[in-house]
Protein backbone atom coordinates (compact mmCIF):
# COMPACT_ATOMS: atom_id res chain seq x y z
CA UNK A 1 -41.57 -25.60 18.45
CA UNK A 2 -38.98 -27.26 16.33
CA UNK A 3 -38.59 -26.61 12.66
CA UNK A 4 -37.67 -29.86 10.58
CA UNK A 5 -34.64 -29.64 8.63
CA UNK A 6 -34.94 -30.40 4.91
CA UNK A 7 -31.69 -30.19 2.79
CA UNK A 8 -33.62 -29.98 -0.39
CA UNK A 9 -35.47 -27.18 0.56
CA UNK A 10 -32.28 -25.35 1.52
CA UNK A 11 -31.10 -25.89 -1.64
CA UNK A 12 -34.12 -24.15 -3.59
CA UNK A 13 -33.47 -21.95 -1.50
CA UNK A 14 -29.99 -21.27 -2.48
CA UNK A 15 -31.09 -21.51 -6.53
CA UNK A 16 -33.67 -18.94 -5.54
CA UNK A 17 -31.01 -16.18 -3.90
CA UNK A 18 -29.94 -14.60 -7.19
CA UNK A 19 -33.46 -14.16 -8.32
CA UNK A 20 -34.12 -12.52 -4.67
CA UNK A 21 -30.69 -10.11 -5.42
CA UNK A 22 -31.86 -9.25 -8.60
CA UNK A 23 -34.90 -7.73 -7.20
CA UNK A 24 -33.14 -5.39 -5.02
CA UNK A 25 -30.80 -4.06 -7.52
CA UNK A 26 -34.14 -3.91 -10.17
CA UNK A 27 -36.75 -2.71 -7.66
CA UNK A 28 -34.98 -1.37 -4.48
CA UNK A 29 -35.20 -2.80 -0.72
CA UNK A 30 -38.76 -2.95 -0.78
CA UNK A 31 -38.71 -6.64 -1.73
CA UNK A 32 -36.96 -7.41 1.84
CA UNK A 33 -40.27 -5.30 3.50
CA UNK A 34 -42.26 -7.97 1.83
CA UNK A 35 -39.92 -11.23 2.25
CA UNK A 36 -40.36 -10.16 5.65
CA UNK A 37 -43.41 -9.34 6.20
CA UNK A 38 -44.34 -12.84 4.20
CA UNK A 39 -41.83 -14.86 6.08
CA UNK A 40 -43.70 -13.86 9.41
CA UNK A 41 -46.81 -14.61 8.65
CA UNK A 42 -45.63 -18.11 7.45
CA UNK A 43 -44.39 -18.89 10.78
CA UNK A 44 -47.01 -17.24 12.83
CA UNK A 45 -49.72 -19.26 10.51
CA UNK A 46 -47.93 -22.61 10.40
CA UNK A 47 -47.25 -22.25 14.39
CA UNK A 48 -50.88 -21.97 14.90
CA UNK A 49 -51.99 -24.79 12.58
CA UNK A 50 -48.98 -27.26 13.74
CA UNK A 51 -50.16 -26.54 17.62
CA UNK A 52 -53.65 -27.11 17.21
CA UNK A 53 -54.03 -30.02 14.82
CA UNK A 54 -50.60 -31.27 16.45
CA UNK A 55 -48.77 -30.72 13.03
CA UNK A 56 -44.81 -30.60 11.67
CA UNK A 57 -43.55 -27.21 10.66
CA UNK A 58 -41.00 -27.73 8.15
CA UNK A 59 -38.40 -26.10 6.52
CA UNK A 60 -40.74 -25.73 2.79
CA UNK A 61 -42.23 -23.02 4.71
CA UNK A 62 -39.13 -20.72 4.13
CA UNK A 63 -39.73 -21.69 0.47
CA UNK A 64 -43.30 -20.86 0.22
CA UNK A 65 -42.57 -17.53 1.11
CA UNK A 66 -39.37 -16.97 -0.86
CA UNK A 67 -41.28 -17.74 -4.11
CA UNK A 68 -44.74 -15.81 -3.31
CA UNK A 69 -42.66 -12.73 -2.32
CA UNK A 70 -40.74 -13.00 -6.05
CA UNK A 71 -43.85 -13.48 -7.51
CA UNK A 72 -45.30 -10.18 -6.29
CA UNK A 73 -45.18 -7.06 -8.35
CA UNK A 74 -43.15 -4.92 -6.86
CA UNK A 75 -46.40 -2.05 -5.82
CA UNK A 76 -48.07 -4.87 -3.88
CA UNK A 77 -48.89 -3.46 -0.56
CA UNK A 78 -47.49 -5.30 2.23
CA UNK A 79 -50.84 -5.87 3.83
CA UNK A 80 -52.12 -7.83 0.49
CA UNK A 81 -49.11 -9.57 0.46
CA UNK A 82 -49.27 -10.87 4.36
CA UNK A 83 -53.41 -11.61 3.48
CA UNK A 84 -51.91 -14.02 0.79
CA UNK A 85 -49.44 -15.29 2.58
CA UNK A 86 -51.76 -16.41 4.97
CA UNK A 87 -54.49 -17.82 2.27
CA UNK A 88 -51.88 -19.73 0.97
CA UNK A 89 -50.39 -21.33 4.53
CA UNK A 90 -53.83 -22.60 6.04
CA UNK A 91 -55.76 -22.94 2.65
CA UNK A 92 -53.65 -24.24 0.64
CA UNK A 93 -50.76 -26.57 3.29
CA UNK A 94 -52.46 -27.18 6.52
CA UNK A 95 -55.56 -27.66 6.21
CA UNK A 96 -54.90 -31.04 3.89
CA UNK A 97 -51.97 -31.83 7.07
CA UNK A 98 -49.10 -30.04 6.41
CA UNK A 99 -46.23 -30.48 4.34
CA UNK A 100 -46.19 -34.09 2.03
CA UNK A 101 -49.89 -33.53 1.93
CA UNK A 102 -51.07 -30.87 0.26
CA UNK A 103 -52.57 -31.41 -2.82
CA UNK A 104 -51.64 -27.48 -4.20
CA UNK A 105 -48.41 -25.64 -4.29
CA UNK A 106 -48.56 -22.88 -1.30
CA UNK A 107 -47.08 -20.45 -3.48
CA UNK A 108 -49.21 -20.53 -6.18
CA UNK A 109 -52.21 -20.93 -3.90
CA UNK A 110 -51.71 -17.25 -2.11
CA UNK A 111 -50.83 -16.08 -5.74
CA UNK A 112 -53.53 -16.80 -7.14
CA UNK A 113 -56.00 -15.78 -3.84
CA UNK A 114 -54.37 -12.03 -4.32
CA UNK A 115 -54.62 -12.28 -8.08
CA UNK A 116 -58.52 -12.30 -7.99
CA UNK A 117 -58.90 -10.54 -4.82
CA UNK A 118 -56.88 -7.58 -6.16
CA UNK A 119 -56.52 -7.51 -9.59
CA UNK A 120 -55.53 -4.17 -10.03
CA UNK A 121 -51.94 -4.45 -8.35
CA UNK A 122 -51.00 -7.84 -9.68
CA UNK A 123 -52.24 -7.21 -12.99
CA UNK A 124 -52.47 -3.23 -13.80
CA UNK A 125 -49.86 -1.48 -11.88
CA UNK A 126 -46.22 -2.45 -12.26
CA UNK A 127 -42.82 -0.38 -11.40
CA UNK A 128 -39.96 0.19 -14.59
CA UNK A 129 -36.66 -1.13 -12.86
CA UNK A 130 -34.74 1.49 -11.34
CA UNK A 131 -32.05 1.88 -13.75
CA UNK A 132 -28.27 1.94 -13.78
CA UNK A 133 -25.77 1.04 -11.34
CA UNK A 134 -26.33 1.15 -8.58
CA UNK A 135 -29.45 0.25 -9.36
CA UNK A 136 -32.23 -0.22 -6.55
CA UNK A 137 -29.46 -1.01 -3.83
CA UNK A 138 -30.37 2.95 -3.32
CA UNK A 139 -34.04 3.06 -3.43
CA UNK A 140 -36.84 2.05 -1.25
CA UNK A 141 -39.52 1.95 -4.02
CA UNK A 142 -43.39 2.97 -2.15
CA UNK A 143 -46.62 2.20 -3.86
CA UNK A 144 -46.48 5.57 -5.19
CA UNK A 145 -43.99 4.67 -7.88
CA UNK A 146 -46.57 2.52 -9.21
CA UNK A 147 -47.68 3.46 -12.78
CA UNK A 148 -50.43 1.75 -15.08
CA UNK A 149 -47.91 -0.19 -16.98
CA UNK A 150 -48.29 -3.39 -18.28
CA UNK A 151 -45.77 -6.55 -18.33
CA UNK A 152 -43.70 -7.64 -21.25
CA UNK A 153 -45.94 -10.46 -21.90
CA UNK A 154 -49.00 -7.81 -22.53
CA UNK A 155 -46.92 -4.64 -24.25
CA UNK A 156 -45.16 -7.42 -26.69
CA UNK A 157 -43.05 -4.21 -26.85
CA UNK A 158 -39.60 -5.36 -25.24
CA UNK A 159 -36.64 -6.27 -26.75
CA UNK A 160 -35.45 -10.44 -26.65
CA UNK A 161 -32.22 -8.65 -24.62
CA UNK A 162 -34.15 -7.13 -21.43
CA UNK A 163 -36.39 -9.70 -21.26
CA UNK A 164 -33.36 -11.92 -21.05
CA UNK A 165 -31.85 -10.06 -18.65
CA UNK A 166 -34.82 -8.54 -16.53
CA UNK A 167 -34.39 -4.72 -17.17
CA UNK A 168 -37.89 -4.64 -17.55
CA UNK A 169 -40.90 -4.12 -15.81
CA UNK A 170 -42.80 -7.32 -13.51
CA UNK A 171 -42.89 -9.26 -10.48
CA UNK A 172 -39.38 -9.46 -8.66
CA UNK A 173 -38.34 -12.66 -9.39
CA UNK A 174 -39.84 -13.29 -12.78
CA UNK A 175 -38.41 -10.40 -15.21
CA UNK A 176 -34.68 -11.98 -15.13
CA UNK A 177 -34.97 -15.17 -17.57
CA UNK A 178 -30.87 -15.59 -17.38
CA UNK A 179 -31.23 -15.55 -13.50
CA UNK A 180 -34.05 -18.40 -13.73
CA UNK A 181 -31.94 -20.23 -16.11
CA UNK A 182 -28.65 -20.44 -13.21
CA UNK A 183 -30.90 -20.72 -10.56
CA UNK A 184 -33.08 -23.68 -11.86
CA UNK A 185 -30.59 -25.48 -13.17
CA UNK A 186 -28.89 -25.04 -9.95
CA UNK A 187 -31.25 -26.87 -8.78
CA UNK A 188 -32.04 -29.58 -10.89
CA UNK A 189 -28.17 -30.30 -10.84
CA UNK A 190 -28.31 -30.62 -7.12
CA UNK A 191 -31.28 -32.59 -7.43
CA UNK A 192 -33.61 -30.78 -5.49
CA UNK A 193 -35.77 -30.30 -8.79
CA UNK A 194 -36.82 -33.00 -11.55
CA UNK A 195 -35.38 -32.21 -15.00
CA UNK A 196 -38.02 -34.01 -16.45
CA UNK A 197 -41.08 -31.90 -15.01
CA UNK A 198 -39.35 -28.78 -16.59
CA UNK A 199 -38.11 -30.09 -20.19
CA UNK A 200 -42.13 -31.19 -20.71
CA UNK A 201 -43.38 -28.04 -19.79
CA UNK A 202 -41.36 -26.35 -21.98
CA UNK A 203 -41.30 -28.37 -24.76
CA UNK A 204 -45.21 -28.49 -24.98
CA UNK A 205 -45.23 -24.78 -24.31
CA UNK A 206 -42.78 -24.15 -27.26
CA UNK A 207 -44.64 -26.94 -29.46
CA UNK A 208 -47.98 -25.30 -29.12
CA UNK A 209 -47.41 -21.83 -28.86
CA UNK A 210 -45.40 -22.42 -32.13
CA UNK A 211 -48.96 -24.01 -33.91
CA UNK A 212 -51.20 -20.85 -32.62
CA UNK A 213 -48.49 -18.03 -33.75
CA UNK A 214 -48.17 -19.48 -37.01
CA UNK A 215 -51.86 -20.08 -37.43
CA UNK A 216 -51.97 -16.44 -37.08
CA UNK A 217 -54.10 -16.30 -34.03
CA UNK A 218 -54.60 -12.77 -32.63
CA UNK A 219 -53.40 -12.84 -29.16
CA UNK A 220 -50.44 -15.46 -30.10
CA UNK A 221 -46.86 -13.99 -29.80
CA UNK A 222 -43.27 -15.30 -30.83
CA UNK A 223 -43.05 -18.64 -29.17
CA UNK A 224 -38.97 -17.44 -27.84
CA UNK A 225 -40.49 -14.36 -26.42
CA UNK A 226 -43.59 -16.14 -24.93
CA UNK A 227 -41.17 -18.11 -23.03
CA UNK A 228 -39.00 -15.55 -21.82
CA UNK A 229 -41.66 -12.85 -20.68
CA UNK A 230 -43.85 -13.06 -17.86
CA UNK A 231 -43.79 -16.13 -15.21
CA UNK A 232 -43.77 -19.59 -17.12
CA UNK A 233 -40.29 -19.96 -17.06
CA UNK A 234 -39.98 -18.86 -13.19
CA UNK A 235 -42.81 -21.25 -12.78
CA UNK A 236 -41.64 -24.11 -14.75
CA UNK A 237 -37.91 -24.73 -12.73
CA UNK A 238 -39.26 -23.50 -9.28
CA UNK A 239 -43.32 -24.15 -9.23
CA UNK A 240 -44.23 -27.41 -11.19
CA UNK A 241 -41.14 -29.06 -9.78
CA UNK A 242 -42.57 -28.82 -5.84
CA UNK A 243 -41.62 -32.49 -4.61
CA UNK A 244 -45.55 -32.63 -3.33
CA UNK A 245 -48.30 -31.06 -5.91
CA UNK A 246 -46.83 -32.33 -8.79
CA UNK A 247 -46.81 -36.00 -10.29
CA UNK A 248 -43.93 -38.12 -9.20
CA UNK A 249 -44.79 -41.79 -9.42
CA UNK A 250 -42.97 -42.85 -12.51
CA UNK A 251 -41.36 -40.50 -15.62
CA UNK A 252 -44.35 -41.17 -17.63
CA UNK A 253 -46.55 -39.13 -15.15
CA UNK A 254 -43.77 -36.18 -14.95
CA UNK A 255 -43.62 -35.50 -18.68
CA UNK A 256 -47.54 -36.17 -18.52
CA UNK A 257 -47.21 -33.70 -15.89
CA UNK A 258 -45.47 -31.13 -16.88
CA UNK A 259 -46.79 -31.05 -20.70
CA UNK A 260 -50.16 -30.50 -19.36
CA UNK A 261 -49.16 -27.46 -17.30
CA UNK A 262 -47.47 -26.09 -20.63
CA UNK A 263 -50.46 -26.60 -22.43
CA UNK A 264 -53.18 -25.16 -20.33
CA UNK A 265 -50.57 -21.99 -20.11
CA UNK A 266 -50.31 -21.49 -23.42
CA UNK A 267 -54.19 -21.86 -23.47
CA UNK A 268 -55.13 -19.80 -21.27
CA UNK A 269 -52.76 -16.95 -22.56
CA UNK A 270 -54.08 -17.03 -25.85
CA UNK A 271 -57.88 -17.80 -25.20
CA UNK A 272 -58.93 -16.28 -21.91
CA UNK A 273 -59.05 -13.08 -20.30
CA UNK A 274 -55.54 -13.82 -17.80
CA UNK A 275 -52.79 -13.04 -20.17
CA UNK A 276 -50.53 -14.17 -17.52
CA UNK A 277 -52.11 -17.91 -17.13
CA UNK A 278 -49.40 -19.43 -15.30
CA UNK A 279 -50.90 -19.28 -11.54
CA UNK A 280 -53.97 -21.05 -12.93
CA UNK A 281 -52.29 -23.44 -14.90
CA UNK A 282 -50.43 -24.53 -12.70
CA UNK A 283 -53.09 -25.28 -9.88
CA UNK A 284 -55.15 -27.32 -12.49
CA UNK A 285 -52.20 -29.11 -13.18
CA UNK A 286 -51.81 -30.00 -9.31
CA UNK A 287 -55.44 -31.43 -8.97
CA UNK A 288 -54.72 -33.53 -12.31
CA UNK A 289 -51.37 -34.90 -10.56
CA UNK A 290 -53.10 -37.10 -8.27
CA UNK A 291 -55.47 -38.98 -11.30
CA UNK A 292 -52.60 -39.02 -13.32
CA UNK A 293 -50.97 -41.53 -10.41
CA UNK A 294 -53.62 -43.06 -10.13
CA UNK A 295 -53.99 -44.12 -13.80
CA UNK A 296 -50.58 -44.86 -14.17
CA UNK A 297 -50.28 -47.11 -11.24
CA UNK A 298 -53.49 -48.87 -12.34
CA UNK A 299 -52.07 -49.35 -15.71
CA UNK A 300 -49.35 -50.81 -14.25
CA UNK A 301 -50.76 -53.16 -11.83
CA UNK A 302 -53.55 -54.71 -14.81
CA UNK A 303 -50.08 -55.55 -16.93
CA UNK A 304 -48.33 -56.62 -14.43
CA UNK A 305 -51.61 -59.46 -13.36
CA UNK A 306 -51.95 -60.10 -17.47
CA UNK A 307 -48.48 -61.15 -17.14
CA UNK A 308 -49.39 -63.59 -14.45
CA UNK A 309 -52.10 -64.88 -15.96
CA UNK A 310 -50.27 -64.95 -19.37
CA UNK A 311 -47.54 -67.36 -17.32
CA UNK A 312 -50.07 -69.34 -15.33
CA UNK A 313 -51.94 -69.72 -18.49
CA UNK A 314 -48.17 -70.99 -20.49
């Protein structure tokens, strides 16, 4: 069965590859064990699926899985991470018909299936990078390395400088913030990713996390670090941006769009239990997306008959 080509894909792809070196030289060659391991059970699900509802298998698939494996903490048994892979394929892609028609992103779909299924290794065991040169490109990192040791985002602890740079402890492809920076605006140059979906998010994420943290609210951190540590920044360039979940009728509904998955992060941070609240945010955002359009496109078509009836009327 034929794959179909899709050039913008391959290009995600290509903003994603330092983010993917980064977490061998932070975390050893484990992360190619679960690439791997994730990959396969993409194509194995998707081959199923495509043969007996007689659907396309595209190249998005390779993306899925590139950005669920960097997602992962590096302790994240491979088994868990296939499970989710596999959640995330049928559950959250084929069932609605494949690729174009999926109303969630894949990724954050099996994310956020392991991330209640088994909270303890996405939330409560991490791994400390591996140190200095070279670096994990001599380690195979086992679950054993594992300690109880919470991200940046939770320990508030880090400096601005490793957060920055990703000498610090978290999913592979989310402790880097420099690496997200090249790599998403990689993208967005090469127009595989709207500008406009990312400068909202981050904007209204700034904007309110600025209001709570000088309100003095408890769980509230400085807004600069909030948006270096954890996922929201990996999120905002690579997640919100997928060409399918996310609103893309008109600009109004992308900054709509992307301000409301900034919002509801910075909400659920500060208010509810998650302190990572990225994987939820993000999939409330996606069933928003399609009312948004909606909305938008009915607001358009009621001006556009006043204006007719406005002439008709002259």
């Amino acid at each position: 069965m034929k794959i179909q080509k899709q050039q913008m894909m391959r290009e995600v792809l290509k903003g994603l590859l330092p983010l993917a070196l980064a977490a061998i030289y932070f975390f050893g060659w484990r992360f190619l064990a679960i690439l791997s391991v994730v990959t396969a059970t993409g194509v194995i699900c998707e081959i199923l699926m495509a043969r007996r509802y007689e659907l396309k298998i595209t190249e998005s698939l390779f993306v899925t899985a590139m950005l669920f494996s960097l997602s992962l903490p590096p302790g994240m048994p491979l088994w868990m991470a296939s499970l989710g892979m596999a959640f995330g394929i049928v559950f959250g892609k084929m069932v609605f018909g494949g690729f174009g028609r999926n109303i969630f992103n894949p990724a954050i779909t099996a994310r956020a299936f392991v991330y209640v299924s088994f909270g303890v290794p996405m939330t409560a065991q991490f791994i400390n990078p591996v140190g200095r040169f070279p670096g994990g490109l001599t380690h195979w990192i086992t679950n054993a390395d594992a300690v109880s040791n919470a991200t940046p985002l939770v320990t508030k602890g880090s400096e601005l400088v490793s957060v920055f740079l990703g000498n610090v402890p978290g999913s592979f492809g989310e402790t880097s913030a420099l690496l997200i920076l090249i790599g998403g605006i990689y993208i967005i140059y090469k127009k595989a990713a709207n500008w406009k979906l990312t400068v909202s998010s981050i904007v209204a994420f700034l904007v309110f996390q600025t209001i709570f943290w000088m309100a003095g609210i408890k769980e509230s951190v400085d807004p600069l670090y909030a948006l270096l540590s954890g996922s929201f920044l990996f999120a905002a360039f690579f997640m919100i941006t997928d060409p399918v979940s996310s609103s893309q009728t008109t600009d109004i509904g992308r900054y709509i769009y992307g301000a409301l998955f900034g919002v509801l992060t910075v909400l659920i941070r500060i208010f509810a239990s998650w302190p990572e609240g990225v994987t939820f945010a993000i999939l409330l955002a996606n069933m928003f997306a399609p009312l948004i359009d909606y909305l938008l496109k009915e607001q358009k078509r009621r001006a556009k008959e006043r204006l007719k009836v406005k002439g008709a009327n002259s």
